[in-house]
PDB file of N, CA and C in Angstrom:
ATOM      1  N   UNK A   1     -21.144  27.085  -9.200  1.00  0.00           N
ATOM      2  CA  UNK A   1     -20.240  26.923  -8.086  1.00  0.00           C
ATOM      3  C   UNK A   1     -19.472  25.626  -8.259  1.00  0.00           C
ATOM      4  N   UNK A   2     -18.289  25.569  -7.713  1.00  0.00           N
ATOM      5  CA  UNK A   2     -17.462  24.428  -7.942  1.00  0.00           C
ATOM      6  C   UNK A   2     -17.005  24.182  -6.575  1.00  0.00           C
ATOM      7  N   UNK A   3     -16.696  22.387  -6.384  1.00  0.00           N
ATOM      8  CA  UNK A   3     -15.983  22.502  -5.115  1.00  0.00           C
ATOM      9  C   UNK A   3     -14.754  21.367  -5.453  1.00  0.00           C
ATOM     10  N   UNK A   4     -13.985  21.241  -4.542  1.00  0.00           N
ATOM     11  CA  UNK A   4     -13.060  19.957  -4.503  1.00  0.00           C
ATOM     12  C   UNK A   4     -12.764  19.328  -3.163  1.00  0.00           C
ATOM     13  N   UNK A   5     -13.295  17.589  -3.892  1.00  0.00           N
ATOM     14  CA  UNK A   5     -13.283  16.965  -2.497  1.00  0.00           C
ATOM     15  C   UNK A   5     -11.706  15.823  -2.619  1.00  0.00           C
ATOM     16  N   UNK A   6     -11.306  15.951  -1.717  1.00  0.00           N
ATOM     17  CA  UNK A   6     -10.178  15.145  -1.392  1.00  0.00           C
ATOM     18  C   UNK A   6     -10.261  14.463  -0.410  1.00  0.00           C
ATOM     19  N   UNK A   7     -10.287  13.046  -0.642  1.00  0.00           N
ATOM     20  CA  UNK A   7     -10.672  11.806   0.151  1.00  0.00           C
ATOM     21  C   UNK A   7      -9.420  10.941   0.110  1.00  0.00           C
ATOM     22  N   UNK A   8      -9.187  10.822   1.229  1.00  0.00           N
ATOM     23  CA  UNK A   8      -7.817   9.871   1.548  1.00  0.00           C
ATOM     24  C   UNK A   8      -8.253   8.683   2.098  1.00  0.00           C
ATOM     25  N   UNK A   9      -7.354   8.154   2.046  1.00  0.00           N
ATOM     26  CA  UNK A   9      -7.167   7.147   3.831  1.00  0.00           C
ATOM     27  C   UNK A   9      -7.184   7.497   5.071  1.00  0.00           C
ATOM     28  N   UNK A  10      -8.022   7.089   6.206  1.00  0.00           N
ATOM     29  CA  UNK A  10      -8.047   7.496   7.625  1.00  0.00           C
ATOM     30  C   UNK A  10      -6.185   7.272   7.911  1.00  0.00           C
ATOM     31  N   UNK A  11      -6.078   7.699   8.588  1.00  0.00           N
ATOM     32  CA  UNK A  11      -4.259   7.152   9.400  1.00  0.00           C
ATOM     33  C   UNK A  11      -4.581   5.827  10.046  1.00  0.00           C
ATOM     34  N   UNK A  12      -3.570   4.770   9.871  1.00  0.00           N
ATOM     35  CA  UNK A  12      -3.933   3.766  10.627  1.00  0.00           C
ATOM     36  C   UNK A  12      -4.216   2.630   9.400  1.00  0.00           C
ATOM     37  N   UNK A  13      -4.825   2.994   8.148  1.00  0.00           N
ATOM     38  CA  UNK A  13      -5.735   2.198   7.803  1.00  0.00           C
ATOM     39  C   UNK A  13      -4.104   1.548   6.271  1.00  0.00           C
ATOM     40  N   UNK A  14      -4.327   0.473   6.295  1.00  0.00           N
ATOM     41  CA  UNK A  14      -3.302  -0.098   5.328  1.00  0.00           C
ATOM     42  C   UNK A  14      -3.294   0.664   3.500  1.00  0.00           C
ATOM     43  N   UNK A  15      -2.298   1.003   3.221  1.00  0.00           N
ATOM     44  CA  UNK A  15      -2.389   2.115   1.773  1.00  0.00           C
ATOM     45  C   UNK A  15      -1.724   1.065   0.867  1.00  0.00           C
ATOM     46  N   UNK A  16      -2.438  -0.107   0.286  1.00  0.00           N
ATOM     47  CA  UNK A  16      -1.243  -0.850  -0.674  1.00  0.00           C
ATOM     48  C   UNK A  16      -0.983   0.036  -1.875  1.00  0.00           C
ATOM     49  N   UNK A  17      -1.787   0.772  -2.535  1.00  0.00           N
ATOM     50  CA  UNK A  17      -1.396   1.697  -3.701  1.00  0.00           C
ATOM     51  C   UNK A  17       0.331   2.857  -3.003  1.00  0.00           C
ATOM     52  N   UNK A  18      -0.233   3.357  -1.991  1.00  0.00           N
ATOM     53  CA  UNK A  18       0.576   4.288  -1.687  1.00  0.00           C
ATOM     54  C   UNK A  18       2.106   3.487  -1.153  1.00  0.00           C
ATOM     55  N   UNK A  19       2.283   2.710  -0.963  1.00  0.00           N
ATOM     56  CA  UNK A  19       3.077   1.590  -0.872  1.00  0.00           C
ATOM     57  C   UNK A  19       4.094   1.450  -2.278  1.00  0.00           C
ATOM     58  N   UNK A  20       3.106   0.695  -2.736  1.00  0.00           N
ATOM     59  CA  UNK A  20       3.798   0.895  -4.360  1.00  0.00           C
ATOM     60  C   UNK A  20       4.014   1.992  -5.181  1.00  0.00           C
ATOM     61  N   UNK A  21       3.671   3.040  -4.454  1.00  0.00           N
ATOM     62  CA  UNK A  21       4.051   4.061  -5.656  1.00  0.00           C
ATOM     63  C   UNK A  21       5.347   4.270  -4.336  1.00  0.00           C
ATOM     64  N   UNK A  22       5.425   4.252  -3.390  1.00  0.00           N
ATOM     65  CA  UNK A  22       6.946   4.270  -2.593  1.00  0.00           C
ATOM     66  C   UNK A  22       7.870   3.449  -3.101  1.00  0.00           C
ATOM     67  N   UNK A  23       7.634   2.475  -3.582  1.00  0.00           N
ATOM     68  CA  UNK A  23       8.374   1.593  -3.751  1.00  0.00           C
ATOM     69  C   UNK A  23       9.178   1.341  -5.054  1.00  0.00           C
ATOM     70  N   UNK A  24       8.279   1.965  -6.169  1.00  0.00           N
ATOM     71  CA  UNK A  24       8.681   2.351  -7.396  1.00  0.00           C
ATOM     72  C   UNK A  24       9.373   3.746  -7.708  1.00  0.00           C
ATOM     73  N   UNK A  25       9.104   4.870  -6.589  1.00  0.00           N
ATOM     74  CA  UNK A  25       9.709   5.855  -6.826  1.00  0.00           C
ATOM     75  C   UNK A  25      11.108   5.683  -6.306  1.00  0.00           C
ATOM     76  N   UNK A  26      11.282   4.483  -5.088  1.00  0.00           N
ATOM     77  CA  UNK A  26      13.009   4.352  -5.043  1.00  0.00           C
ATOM     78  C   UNK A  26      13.559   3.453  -5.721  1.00  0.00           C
ATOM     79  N   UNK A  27      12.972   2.412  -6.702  1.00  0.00           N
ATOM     80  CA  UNK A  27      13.509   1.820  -7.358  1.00  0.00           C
ATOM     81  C   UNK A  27      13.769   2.416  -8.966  1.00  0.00           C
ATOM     82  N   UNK A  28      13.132   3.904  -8.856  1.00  0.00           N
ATOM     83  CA  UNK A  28      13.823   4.783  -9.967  1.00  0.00           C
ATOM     84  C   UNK A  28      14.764   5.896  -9.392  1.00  0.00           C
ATOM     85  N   UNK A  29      14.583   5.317  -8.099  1.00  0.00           N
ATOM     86  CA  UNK A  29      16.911   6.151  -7.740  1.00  0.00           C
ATOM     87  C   UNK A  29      16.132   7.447  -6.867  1.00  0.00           C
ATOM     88  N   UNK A  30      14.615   7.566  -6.503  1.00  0.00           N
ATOM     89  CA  UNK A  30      14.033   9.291  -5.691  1.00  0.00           C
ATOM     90  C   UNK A  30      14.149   8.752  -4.409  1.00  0.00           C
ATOM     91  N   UNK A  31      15.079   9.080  -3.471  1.00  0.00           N
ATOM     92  CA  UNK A  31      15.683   9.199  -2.043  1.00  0.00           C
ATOM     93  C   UNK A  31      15.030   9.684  -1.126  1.00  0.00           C
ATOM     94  N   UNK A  32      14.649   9.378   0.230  1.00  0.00           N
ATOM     95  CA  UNK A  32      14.405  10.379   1.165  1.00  0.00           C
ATOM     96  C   UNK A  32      12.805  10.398   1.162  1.00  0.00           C
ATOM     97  N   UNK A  33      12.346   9.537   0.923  1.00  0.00           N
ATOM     98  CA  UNK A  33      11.108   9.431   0.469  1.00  0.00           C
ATOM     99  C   UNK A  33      10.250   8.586   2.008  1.00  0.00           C
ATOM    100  N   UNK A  34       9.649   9.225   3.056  1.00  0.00           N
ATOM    101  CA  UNK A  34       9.082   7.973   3.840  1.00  0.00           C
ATOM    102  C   UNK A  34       8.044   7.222   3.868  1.00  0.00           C
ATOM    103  N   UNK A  35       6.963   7.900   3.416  1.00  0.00           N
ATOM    104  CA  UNK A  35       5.764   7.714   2.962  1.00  0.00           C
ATOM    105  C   UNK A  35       4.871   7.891   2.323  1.00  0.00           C
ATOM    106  N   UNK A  36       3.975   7.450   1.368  1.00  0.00           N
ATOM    107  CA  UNK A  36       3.344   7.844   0.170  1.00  0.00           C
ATOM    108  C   UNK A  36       1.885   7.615   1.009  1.00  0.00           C
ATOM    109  N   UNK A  37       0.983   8.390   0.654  1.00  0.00           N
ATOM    110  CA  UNK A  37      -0.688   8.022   1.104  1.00  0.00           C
ATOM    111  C   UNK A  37      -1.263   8.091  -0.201  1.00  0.00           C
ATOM    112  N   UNK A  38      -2.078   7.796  -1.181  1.00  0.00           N
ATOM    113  CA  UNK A  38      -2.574   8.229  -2.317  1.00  0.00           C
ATOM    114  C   UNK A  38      -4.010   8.121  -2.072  1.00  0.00           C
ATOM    115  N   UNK A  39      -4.724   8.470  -2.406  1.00  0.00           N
ATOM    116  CA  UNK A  39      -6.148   9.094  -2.363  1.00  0.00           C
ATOM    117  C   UNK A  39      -6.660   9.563  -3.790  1.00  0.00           C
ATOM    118  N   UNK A  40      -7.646  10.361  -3.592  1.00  0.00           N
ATOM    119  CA  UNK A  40      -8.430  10.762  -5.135  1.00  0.00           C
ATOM    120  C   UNK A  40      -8.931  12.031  -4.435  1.00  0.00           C
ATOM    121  N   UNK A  41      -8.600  12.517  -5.981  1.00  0.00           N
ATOM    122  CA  UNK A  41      -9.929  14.275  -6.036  1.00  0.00           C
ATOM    123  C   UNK A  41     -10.664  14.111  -6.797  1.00  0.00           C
ATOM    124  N   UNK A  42     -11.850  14.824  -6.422  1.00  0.00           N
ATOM    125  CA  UNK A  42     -13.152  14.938  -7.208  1.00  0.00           C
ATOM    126  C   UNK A  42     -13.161  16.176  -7.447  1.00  0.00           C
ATOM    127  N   UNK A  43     -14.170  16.646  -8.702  1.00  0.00           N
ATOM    128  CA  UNK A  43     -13.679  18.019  -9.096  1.00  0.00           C
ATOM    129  C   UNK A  43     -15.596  17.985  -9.267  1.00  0.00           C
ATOM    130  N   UNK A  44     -16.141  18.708  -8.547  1.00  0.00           N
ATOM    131  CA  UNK A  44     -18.058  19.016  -8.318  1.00  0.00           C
ATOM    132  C   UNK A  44     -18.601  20.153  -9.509  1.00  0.00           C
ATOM    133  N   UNK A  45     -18.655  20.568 -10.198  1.00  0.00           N
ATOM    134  CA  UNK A  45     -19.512  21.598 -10.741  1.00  0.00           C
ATOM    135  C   UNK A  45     -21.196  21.439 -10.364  1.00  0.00           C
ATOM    136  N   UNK A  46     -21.402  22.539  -9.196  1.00  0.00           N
ATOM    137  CA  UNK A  46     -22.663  22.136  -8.677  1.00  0.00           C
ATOM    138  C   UNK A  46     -23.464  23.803  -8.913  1.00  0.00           C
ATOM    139  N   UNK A  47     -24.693  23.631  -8.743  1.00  0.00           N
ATOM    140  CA  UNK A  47     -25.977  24.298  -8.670  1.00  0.00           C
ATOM    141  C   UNK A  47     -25.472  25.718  -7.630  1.00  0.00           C
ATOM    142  N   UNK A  48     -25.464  26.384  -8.394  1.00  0.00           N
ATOM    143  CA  UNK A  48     -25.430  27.875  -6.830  1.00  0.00           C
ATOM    144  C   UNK A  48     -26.403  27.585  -5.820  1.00  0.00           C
ATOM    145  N   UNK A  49     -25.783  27.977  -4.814  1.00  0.00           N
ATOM    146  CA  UNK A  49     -26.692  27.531  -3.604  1.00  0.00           C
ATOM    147  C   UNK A  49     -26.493  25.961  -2.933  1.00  0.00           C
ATOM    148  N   UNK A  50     -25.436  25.241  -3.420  1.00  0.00           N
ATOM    149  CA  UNK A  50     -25.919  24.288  -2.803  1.00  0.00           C
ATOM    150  C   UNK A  50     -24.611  24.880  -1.737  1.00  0.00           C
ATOM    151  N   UNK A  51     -24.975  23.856  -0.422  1.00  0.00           N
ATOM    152  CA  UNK A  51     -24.022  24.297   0.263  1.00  0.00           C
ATOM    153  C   UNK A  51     -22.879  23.239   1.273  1.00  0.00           C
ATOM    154  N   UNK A  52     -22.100  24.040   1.870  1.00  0.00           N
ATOM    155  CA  UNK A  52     -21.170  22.760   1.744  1.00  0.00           C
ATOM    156  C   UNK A  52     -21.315  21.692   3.079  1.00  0.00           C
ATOM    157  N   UNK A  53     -22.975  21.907   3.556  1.00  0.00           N
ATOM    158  CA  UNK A  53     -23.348  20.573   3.968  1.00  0.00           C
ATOM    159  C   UNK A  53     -23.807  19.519   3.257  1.00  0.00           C
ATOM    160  N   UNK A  54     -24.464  19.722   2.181  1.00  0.00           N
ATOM    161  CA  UNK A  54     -24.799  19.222   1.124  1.00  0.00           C
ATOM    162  C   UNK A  54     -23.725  18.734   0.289  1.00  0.00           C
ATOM    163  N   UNK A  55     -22.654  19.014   0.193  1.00  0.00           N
ATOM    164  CA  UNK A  55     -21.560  17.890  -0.583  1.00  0.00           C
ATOM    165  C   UNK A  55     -20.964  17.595   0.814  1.00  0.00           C
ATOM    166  N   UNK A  56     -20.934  17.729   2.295  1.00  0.00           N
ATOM    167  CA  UNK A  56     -20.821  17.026   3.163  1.00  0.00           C
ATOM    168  C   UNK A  56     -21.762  15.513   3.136  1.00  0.00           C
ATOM    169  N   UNK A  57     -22.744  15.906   2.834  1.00  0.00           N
ATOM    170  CA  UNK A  57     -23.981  14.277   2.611  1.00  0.00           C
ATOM    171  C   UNK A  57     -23.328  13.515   1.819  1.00  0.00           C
ATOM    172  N   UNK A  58     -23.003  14.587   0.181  1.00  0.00           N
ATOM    173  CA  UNK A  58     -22.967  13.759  -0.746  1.00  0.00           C
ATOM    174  C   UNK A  58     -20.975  12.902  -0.404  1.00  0.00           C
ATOM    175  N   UNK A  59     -20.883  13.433   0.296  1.00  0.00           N
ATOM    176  CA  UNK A  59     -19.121  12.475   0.889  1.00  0.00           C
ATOM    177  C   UNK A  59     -19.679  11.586   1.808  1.00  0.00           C
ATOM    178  N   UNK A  60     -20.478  11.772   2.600  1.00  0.00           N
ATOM    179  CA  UNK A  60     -21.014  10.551   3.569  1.00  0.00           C
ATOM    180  C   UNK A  60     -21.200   9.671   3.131  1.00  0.00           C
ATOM    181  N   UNK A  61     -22.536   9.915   1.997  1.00  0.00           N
ATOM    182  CA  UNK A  61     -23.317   9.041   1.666  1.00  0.00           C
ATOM    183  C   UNK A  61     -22.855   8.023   0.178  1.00  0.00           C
ATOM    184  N   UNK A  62     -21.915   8.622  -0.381  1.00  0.00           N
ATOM    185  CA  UNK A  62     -21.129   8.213  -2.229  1.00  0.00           C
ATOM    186  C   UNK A  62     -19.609   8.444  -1.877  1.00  0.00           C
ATOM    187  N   UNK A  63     -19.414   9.519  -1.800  1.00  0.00           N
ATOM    188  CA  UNK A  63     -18.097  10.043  -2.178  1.00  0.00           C
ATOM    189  C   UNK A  63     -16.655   9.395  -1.353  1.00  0.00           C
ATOM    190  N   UNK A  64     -17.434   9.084  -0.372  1.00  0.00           N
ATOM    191  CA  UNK A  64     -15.983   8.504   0.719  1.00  0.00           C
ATOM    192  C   UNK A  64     -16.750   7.228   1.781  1.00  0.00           C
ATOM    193  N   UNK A  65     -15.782   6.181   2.259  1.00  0.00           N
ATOM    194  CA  UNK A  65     -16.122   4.898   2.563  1.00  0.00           C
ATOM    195  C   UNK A  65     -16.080   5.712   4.072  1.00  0.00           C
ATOM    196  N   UNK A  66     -16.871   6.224   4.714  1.00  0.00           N
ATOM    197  CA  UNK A  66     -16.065   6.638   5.902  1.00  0.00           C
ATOM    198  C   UNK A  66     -15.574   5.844   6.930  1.00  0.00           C
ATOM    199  N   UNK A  67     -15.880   4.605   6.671  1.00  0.00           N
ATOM    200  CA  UNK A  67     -15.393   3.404   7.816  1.00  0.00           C
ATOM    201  C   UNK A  67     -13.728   3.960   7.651  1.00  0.00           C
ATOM    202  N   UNK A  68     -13.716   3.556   6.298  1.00  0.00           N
ATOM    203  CA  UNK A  68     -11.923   4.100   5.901  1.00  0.00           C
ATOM    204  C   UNK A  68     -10.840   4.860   5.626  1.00  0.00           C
ATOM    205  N   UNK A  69     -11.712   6.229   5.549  1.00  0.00           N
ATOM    206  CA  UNK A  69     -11.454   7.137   4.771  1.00  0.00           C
ATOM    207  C   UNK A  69     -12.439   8.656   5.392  1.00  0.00           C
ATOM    208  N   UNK A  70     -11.179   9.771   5.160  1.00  0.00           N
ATOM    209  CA  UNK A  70     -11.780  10.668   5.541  1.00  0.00           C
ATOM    210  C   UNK A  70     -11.593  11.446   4.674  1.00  0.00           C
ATOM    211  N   UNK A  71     -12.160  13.167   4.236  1.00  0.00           N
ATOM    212  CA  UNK A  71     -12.433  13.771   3.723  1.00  0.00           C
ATOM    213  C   UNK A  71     -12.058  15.157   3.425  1.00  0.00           C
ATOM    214  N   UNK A  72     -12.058  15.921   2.745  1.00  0.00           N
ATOM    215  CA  UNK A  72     -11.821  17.773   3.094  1.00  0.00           C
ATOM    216  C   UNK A  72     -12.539  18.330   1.699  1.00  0.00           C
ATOM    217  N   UNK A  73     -13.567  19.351   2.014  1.00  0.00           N
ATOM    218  CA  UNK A  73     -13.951  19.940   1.138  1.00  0.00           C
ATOM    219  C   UNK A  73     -13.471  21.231   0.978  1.00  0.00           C
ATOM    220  N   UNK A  74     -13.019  21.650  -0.802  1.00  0.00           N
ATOM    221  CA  UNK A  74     -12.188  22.950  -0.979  1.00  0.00           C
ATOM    222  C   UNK A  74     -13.432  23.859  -1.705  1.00  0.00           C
ATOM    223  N   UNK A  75     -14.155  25.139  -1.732  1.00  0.00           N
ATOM    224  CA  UNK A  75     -15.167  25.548  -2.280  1.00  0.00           C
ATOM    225  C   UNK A  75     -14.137  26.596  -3.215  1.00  0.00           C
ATOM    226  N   UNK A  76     -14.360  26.407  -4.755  1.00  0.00           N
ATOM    227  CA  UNK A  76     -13.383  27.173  -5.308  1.00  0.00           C
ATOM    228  C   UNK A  76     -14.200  28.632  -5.990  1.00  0.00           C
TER     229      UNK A  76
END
């Protein structure tokens, strides 16, 4: 079984990466652009059976800062 977790930034919370990639995409001439958020995916190859409270833990507990950051699990 495979899943994909995508962990961002909460809203609210300061994005200096996502910032600079705004900032570099208009200083190569891309328009219309208001906001960038950047985040990370994780790509799981896990055990059949596990389930998706169990990579809910494993985002609590490793995968995401949750003070800062929130989460979405994709089961592919």
């Amino acid at each position: 079984m495979k899943a994909r977790v995508h962990v961002m930034l909460k809203e609210g919370v300061l994005d200096p990466q996502g910032a600079a990639v705004k900032y570099a995409l208009s200083a190569l001439g891309f328009s219309g652009i208001n906001n960038v958020r950047q985040g990370k995916v994780l790509e799981l190859d896990l055990a059949n059976g596990t389930t998706e409270a169990q990579i809910g833990e494993m985002c609590e507990k490793l995968l995401a800062n949750m003070v800062i950051e929130s989460y979405r699990i994709d089961l592919l």
